[in-house]
N, C-alpha and C. Protein backbone atom coordinates (compact mmCIF):
# COMPACT_ATOMS: atom_id res chain seq x y z
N UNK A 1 -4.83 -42.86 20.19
CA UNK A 1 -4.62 -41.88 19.15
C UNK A 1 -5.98 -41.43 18.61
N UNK A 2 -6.00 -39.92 18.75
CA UNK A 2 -7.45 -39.85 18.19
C UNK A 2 -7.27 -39.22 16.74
N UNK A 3 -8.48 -39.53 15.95
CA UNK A 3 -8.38 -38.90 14.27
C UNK A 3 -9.26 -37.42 14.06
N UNK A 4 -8.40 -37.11 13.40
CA UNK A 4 -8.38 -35.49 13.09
C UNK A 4 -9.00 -35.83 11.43
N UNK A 5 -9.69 -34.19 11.32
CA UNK A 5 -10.56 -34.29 10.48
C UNK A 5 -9.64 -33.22 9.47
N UNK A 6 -9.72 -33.63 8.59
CA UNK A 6 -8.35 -32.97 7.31
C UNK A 6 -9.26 -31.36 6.99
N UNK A 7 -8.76 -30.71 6.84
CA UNK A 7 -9.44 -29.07 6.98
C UNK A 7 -10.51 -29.21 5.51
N UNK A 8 -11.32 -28.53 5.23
CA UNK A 8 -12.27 -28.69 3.94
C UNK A 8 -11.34 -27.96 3.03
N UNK A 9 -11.71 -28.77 1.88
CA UNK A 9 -11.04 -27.88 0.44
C UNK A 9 -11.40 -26.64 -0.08
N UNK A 10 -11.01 -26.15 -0.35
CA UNK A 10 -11.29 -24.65 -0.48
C UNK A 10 -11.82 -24.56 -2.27
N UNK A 11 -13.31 -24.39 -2.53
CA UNK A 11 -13.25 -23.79 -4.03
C UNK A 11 -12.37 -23.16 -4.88
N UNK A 12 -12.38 -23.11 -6.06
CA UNK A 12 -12.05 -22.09 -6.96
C UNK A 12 -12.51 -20.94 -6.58
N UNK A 13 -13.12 -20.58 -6.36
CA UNK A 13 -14.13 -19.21 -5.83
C UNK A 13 -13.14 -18.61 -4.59
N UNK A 14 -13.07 -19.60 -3.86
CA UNK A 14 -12.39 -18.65 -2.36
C UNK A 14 -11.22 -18.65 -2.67
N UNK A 15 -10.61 -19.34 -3.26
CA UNK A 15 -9.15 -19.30 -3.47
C UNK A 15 -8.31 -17.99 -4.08
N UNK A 16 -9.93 -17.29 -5.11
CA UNK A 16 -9.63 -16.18 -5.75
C UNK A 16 -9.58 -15.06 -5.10
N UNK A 17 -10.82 -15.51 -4.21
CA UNK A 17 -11.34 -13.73 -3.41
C UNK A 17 -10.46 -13.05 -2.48
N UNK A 18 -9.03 -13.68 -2.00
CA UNK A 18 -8.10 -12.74 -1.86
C UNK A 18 -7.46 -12.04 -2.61
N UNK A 19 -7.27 -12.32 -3.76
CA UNK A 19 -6.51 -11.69 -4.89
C UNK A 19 -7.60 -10.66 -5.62
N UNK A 20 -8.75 -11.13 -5.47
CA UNK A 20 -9.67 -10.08 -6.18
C UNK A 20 -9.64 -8.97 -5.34
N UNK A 21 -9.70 -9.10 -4.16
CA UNK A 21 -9.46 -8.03 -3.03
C UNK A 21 -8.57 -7.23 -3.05
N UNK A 22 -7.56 -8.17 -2.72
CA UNK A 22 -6.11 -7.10 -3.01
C UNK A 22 -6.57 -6.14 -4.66
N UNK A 23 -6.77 -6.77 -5.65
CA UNK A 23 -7.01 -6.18 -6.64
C UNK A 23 -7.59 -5.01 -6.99
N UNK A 24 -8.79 -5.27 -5.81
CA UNK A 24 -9.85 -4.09 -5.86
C UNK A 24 -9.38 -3.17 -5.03
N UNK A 25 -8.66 -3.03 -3.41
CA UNK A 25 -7.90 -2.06 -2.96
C UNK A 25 -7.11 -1.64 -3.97
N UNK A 26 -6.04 -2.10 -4.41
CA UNK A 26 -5.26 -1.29 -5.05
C UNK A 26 -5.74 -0.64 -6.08
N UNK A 27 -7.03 -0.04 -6.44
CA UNK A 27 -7.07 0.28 -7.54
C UNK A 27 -8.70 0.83 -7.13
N UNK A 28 -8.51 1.93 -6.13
CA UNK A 28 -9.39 2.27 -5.45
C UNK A 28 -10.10 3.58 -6.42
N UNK A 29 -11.50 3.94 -6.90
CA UNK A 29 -12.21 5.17 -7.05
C UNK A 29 -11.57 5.25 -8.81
N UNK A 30 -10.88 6.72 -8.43
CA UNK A 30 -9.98 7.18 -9.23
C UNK A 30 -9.09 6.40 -10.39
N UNK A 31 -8.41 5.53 -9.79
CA UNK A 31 -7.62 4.90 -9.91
C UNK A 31 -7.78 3.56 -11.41
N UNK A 32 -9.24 3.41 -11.55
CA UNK A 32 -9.42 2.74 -12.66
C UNK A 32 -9.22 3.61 -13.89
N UNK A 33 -9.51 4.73 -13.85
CA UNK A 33 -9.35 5.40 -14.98
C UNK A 33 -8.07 5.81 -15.26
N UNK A 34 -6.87 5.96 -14.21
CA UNK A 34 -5.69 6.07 -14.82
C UNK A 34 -4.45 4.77 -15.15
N UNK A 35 -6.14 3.77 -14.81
CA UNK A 35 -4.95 2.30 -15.10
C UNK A 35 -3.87 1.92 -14.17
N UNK A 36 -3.68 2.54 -13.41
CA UNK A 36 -2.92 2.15 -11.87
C UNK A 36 -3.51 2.63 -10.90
N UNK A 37 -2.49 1.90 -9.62
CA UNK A 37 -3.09 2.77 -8.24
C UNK A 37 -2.72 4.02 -7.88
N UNK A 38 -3.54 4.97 -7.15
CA UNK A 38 -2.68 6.49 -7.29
C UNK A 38 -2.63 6.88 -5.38
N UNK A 39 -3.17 5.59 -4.74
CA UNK A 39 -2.80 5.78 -3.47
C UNK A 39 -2.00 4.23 -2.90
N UNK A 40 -1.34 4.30 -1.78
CA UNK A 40 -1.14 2.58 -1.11
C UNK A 40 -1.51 3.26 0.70
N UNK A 41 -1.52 2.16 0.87
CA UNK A 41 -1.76 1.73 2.37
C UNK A 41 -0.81 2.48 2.80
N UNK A 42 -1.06 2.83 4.04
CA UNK A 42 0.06 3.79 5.23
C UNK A 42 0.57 2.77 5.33
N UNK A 43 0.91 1.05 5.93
CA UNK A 43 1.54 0.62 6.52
C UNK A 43 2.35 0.48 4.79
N UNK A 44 2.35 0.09 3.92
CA UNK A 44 3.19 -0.08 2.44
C UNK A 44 4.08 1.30 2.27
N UNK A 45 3.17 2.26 2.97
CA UNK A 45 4.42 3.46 2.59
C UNK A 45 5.37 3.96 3.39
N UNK A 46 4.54 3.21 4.98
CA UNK A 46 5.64 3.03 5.80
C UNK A 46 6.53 2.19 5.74
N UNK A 47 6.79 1.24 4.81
CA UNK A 47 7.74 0.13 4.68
C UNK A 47 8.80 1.02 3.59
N UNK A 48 8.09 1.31 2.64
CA UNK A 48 8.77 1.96 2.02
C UNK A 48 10.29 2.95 2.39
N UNK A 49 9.59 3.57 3.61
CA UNK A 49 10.17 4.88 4.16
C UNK A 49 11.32 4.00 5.40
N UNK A 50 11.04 2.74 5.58
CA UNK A 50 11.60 2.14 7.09
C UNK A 50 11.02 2.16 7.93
N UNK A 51 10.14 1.93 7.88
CA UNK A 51 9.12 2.00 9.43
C UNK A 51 8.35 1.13 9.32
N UNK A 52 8.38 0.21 10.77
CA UNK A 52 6.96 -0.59 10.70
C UNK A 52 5.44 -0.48 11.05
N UNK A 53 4.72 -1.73 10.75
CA UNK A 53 3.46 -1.28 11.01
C UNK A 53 2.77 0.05 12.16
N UNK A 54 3.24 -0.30 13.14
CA UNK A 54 2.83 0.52 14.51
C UNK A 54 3.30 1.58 14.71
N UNK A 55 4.52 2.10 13.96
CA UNK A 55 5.26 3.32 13.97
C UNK A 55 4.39 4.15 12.42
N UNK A 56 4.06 3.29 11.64
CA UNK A 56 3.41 4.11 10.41
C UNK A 56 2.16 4.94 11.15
N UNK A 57 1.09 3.53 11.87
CA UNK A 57 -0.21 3.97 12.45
C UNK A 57 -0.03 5.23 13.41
N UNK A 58 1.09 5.18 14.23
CA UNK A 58 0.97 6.25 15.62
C UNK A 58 1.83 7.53 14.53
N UNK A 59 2.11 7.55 13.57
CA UNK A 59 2.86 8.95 13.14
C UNK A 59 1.63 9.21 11.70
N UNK A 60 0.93 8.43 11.77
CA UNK A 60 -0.23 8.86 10.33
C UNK A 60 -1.71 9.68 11.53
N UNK A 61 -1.47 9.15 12.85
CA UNK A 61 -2.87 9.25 13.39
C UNK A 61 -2.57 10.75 13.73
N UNK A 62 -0.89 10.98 14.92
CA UNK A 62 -0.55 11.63 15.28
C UNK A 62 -0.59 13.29 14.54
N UNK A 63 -0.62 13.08 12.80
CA UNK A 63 -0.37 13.70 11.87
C UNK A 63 0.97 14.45 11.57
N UNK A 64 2.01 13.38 12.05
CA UNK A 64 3.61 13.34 12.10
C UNK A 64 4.15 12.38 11.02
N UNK A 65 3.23 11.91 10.09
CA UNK A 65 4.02 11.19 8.84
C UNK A 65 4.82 11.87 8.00
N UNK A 66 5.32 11.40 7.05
CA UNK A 66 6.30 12.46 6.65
C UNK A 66 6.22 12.84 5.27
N UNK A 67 4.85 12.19 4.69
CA UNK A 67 4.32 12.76 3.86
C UNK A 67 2.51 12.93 3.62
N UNK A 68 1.86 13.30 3.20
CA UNK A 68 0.39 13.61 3.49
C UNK A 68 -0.20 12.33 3.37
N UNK A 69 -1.12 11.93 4.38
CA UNK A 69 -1.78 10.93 4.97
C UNK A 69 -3.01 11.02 4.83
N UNK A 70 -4.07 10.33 3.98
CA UNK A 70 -5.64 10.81 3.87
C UNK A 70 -6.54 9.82 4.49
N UNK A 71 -7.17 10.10 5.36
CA UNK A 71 -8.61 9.19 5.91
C UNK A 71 -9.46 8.93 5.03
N UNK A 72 -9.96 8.21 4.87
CA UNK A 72 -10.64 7.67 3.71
C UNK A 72 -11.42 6.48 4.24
N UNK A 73 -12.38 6.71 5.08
CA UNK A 73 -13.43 5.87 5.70
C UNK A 73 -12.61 5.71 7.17
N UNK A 74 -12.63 4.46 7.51
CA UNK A 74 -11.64 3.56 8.26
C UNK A 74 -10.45 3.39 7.88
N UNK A 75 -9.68 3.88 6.78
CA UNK A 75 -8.41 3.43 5.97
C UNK A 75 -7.49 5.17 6.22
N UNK A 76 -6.58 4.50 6.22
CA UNK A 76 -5.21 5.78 6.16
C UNK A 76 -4.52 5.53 4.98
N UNK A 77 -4.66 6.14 4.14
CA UNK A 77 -3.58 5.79 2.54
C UNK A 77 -3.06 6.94 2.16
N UNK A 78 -2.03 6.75 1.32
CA UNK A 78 -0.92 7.81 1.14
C UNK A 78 -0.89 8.00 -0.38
N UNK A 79 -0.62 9.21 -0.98
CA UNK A 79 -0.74 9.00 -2.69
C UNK A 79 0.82 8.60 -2.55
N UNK A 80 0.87 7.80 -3.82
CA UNK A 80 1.73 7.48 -4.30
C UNK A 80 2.77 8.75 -4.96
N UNK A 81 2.45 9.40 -5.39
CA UNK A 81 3.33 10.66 -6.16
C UNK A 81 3.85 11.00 -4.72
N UNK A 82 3.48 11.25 -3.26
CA UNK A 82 4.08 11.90 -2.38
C UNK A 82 5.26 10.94 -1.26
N UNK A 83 5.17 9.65 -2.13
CA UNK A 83 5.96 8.89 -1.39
C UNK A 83 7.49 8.72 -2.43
N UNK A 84 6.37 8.75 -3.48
CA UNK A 84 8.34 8.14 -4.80
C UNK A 84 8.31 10.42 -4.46
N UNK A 85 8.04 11.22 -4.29
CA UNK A 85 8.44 12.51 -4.25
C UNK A 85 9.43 12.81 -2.92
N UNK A 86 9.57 12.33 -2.02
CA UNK A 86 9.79 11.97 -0.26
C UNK A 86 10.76 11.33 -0.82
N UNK A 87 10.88 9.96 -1.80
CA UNK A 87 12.23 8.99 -1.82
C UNK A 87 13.07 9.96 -2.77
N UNK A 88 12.54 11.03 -3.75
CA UNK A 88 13.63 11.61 -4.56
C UNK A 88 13.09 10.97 -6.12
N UNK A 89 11.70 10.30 -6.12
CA UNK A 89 11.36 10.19 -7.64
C UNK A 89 10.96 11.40 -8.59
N UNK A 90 10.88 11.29 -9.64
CA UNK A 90 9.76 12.33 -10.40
C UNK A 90 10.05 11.72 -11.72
N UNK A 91 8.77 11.79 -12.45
CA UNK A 91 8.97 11.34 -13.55
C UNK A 91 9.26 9.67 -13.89
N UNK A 92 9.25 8.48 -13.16
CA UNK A 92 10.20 7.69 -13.35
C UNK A 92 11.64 7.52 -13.29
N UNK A 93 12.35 8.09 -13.20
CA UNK A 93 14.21 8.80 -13.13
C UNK A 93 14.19 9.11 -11.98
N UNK A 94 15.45 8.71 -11.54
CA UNK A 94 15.83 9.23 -10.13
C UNK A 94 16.58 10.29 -10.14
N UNK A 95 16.15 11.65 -9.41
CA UNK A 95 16.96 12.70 -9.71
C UNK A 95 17.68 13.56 -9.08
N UNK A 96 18.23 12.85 -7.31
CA UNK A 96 19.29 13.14 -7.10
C UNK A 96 20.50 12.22 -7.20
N UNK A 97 21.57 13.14 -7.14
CA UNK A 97 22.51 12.49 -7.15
C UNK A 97 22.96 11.92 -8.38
N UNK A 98 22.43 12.70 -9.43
CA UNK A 98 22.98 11.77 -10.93
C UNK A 98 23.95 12.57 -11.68
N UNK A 99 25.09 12.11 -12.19
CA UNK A 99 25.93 12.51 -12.50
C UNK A 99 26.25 12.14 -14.41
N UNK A 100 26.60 12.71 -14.86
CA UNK A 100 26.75 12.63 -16.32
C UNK A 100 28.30 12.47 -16.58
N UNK A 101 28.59 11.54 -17.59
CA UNK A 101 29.57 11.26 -17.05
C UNK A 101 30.36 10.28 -18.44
């Protein structure tokens, strides 16, 4: 039986720097000044819409997404207003299909 060496402990420090990351994407440029994010990732808005990773990438590259797709270095991200606008948002309220009643 041979002995295995237990993986190293991970700092406080590294433990954070994924979450600071995620933190700092989402809340790219612009986006600090209106206190949220005002774009997400193509593959997040392809989830959104039903589609997975590889179907988001080949219809964002293709320029067949189904809502406007921006290059932005190496990154493909989508505003947010054009994805809840695509699902039928505005405003917060959903506004088809509502009935008074």
């Amino acid at each position: 039986m041979t002995a295995t060496t237990p993986p190293p402990i991970q700092s406080e420090q590294q433990l954070e720097r994924p979450r600071e990351r995620a933190e700092r994407d989402a809340t790219p440029g612009i986006a600090a000044h209106f206190g949220q994010p005002v774009v997400m990732g193509v593959v997040t808005a392809g989830r959104l819409l039903g589609m997975g990773r590889t179907k988001a990438y080949r219809l964002a590259r293709s320029g067949q997404f189904p809502c406007l797709v921006l290059r932005i270095g190496g990154r493909y991200v989508v505003p947010i207003h054009e994805v809840r606008a695509l699902l039928g948002y505005r405003d917060d309220e959903r506004r088809d299909h509502e009935t008074k009643g």
